[in-house]
N, C-alpha and C. Protein backbone atom coordinates (compact mmCIF):
# COMPACT_ATOMS: atom_id res chain seq x y z
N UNK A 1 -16.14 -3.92 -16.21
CA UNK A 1 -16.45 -3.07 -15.08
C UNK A 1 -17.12 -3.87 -13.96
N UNK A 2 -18.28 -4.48 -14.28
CA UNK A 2 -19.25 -5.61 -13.13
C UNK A 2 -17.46 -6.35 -12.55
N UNK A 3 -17.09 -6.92 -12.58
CA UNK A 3 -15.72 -7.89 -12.58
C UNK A 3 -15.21 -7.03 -11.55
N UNK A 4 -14.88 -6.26 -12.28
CA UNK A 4 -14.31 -5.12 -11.32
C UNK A 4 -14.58 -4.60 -9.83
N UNK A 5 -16.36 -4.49 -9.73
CA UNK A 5 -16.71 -3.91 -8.90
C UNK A 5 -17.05 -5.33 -8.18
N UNK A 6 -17.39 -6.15 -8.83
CA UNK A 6 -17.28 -7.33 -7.78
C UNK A 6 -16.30 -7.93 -6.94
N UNK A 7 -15.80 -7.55 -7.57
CA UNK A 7 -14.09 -8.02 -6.73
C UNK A 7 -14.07 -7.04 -5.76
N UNK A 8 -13.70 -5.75 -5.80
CA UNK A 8 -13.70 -4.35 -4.84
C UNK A 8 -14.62 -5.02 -3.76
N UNK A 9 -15.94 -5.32 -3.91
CA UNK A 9 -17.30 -5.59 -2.92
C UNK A 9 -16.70 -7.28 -2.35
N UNK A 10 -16.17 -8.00 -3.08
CA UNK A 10 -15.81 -9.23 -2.21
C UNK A 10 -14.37 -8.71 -0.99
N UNK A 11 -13.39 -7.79 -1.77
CA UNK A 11 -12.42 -7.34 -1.01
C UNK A 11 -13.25 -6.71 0.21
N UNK A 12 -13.81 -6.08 0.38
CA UNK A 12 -14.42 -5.27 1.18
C UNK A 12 -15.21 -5.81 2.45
N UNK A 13 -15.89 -6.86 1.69
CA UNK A 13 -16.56 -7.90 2.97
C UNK A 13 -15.40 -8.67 3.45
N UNK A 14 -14.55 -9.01 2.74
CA UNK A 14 -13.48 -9.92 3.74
C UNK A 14 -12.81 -9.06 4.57
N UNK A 15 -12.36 -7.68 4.67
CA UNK A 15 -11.68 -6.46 5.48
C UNK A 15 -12.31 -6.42 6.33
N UNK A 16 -14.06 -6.43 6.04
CA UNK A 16 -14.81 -5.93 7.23
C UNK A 16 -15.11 -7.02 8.27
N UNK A 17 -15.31 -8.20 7.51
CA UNK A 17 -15.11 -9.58 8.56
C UNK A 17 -14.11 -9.83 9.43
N UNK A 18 -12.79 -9.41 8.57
CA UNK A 18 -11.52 -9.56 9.78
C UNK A 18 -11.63 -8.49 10.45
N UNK A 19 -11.76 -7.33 10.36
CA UNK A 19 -12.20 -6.44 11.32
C UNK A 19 -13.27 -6.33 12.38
N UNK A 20 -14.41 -6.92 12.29
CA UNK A 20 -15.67 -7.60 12.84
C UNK A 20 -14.25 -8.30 14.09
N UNK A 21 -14.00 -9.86 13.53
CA UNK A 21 -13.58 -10.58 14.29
C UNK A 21 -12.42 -10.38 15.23
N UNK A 22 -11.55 -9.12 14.78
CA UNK A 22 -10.81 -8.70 15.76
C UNK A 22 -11.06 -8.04 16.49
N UNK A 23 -12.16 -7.48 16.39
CA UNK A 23 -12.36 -6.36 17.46
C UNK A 23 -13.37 -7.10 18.57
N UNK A 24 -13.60 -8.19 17.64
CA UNK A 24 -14.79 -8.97 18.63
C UNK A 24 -13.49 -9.90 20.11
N UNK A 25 -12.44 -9.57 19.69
CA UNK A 25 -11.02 -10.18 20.22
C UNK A 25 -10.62 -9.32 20.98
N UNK A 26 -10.82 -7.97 21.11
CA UNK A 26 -10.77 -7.20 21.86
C UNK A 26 -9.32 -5.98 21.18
N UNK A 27 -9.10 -6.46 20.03
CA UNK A 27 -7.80 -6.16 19.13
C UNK A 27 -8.35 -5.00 18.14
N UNK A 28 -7.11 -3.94 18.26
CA UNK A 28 -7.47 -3.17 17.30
C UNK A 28 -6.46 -3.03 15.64
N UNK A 29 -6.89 -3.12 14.96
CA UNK A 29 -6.55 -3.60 13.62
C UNK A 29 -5.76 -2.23 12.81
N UNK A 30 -5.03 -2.60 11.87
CA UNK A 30 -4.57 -1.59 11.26
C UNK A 30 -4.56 -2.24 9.50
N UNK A 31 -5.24 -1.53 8.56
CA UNK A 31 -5.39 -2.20 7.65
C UNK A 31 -4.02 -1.78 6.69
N UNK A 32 -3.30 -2.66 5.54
CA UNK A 32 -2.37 -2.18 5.18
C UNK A 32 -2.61 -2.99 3.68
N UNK A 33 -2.63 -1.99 2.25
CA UNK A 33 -3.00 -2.35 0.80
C UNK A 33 -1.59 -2.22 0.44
N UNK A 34 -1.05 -3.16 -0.29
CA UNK A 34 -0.42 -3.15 -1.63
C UNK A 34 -0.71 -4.10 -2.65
N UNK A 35 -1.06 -2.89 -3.41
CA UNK A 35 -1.59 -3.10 -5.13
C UNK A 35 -2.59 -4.11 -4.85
N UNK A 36 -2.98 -5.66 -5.47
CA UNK A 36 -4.54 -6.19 -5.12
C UNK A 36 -4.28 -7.22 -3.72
N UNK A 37 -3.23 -6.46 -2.80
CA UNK A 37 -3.45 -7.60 -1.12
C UNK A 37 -3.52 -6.53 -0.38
N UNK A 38 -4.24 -6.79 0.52
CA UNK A 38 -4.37 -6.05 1.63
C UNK A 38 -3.88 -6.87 3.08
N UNK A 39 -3.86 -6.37 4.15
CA UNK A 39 -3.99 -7.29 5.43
C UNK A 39 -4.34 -6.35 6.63
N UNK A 40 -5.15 -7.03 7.36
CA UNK A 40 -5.61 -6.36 8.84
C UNK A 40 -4.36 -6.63 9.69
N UNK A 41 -3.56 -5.88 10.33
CA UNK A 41 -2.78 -5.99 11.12
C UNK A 41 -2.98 -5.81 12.74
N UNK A 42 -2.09 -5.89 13.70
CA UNK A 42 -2.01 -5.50 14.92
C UNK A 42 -1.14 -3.95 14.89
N UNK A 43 -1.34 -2.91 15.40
CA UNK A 43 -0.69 -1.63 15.26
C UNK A 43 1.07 -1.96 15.65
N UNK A 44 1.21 -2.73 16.14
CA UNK A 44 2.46 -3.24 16.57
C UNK A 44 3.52 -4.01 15.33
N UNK A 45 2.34 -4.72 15.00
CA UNK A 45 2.68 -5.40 13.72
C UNK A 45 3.20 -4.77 12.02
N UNK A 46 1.87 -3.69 12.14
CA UNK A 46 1.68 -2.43 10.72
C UNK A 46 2.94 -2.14 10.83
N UNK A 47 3.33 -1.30 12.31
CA UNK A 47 4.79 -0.38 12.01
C UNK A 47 6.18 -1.46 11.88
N UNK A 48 6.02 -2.31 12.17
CA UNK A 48 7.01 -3.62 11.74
C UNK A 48 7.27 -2.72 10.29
N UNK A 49 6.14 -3.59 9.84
CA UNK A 49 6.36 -3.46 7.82
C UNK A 49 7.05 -1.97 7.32
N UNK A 50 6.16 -0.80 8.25
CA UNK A 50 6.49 1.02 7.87
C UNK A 50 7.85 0.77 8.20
N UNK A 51 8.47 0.20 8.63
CA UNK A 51 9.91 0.28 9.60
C UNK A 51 11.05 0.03 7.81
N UNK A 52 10.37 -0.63 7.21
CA UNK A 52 11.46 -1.30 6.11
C UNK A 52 11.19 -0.56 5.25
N UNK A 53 9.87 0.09 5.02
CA UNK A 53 9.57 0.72 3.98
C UNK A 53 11.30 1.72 3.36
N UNK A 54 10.94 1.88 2.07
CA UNK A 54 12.05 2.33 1.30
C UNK A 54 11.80 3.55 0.08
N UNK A 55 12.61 4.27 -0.51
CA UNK A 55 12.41 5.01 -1.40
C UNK A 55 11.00 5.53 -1.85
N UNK A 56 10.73 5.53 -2.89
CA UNK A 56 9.49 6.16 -3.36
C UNK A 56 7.84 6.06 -1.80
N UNK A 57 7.91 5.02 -2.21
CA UNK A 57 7.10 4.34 -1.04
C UNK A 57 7.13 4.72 0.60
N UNK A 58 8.44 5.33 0.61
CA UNK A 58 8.28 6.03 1.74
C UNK A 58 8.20 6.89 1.89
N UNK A 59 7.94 7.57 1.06
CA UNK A 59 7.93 9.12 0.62
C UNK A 59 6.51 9.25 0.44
N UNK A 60 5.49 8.40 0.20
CA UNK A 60 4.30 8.58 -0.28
C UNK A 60 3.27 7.99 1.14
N UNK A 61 3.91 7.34 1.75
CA UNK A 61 3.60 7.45 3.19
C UNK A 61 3.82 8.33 4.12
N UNK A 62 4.73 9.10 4.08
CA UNK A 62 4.95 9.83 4.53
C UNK A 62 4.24 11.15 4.47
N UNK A 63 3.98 11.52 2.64
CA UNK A 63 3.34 12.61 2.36
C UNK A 63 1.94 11.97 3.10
N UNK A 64 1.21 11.20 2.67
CA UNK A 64 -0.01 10.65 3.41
C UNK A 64 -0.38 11.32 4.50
N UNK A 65 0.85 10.43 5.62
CA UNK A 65 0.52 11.00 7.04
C UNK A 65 0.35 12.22 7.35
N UNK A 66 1.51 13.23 6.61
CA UNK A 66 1.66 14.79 6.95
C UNK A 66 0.55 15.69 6.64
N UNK A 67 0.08 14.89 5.92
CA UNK A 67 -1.73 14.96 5.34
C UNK A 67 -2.79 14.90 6.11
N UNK A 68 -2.74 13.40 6.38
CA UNK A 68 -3.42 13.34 7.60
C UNK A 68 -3.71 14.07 8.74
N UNK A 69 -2.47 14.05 9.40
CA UNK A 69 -2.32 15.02 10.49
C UNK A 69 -2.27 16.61 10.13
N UNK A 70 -2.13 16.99 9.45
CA UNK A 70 -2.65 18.61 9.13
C UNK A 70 -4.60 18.24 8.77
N UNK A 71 -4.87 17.61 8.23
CA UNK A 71 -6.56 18.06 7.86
C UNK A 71 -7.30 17.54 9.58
N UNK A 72 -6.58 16.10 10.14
CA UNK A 72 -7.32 16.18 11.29
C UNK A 72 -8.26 14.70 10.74
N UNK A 73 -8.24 14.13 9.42
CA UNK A 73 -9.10 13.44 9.01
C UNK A 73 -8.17 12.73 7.96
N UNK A 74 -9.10 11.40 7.19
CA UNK A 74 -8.00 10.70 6.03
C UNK A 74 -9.01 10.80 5.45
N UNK A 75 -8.37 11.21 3.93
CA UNK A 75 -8.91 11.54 2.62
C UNK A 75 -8.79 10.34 1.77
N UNK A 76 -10.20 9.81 1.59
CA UNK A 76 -9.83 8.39 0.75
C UNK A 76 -9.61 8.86 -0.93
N UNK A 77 -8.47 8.79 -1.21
CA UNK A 77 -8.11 8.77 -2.43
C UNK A 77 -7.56 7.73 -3.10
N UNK A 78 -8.31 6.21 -2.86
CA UNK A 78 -7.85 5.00 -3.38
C UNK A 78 -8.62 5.26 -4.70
N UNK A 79 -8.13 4.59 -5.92
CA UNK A 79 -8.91 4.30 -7.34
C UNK A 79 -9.80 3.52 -6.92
């Protein structure tokens, strides 16, 4: 579990550093997880990747958003 949560808390400071430093760039970031990688993107960049997305996976983005946009807010439901 410690292993665990240490890792989560190292992931977390490196997200918030690249986020720190882009915004200190004047750039606004779009963060994007699959399974243990993540990456800070450019919003231009994010929908690149959404653009290829495929089957299951796009279906679960999709439900996401429709989510999103009905509550007005994002519901963190990461493990």
């Amino acid at each position: 579990m410690y292993l665990n949560v240490e890792s989560l808390n190292r992931l977390a400071n490196k997200t918030i550093n690249t986020l720190k430093g882009d915004k200190a760039l004047g750039k606004n970031s779009v963060i994007i997880c699959a399974g243990k990688y993540y990456a800070a993107l450019d919003p231009d960049e994010s929908m690149y990747y959404v653009a290829f997305l495929e089957g299951e996976v796009l279906d679960r983005f999709r439900k996401r958003i429709t989510q999103f946009r009905k509550n007005k807010y994002r519901k963190n439901n990461y493990p």
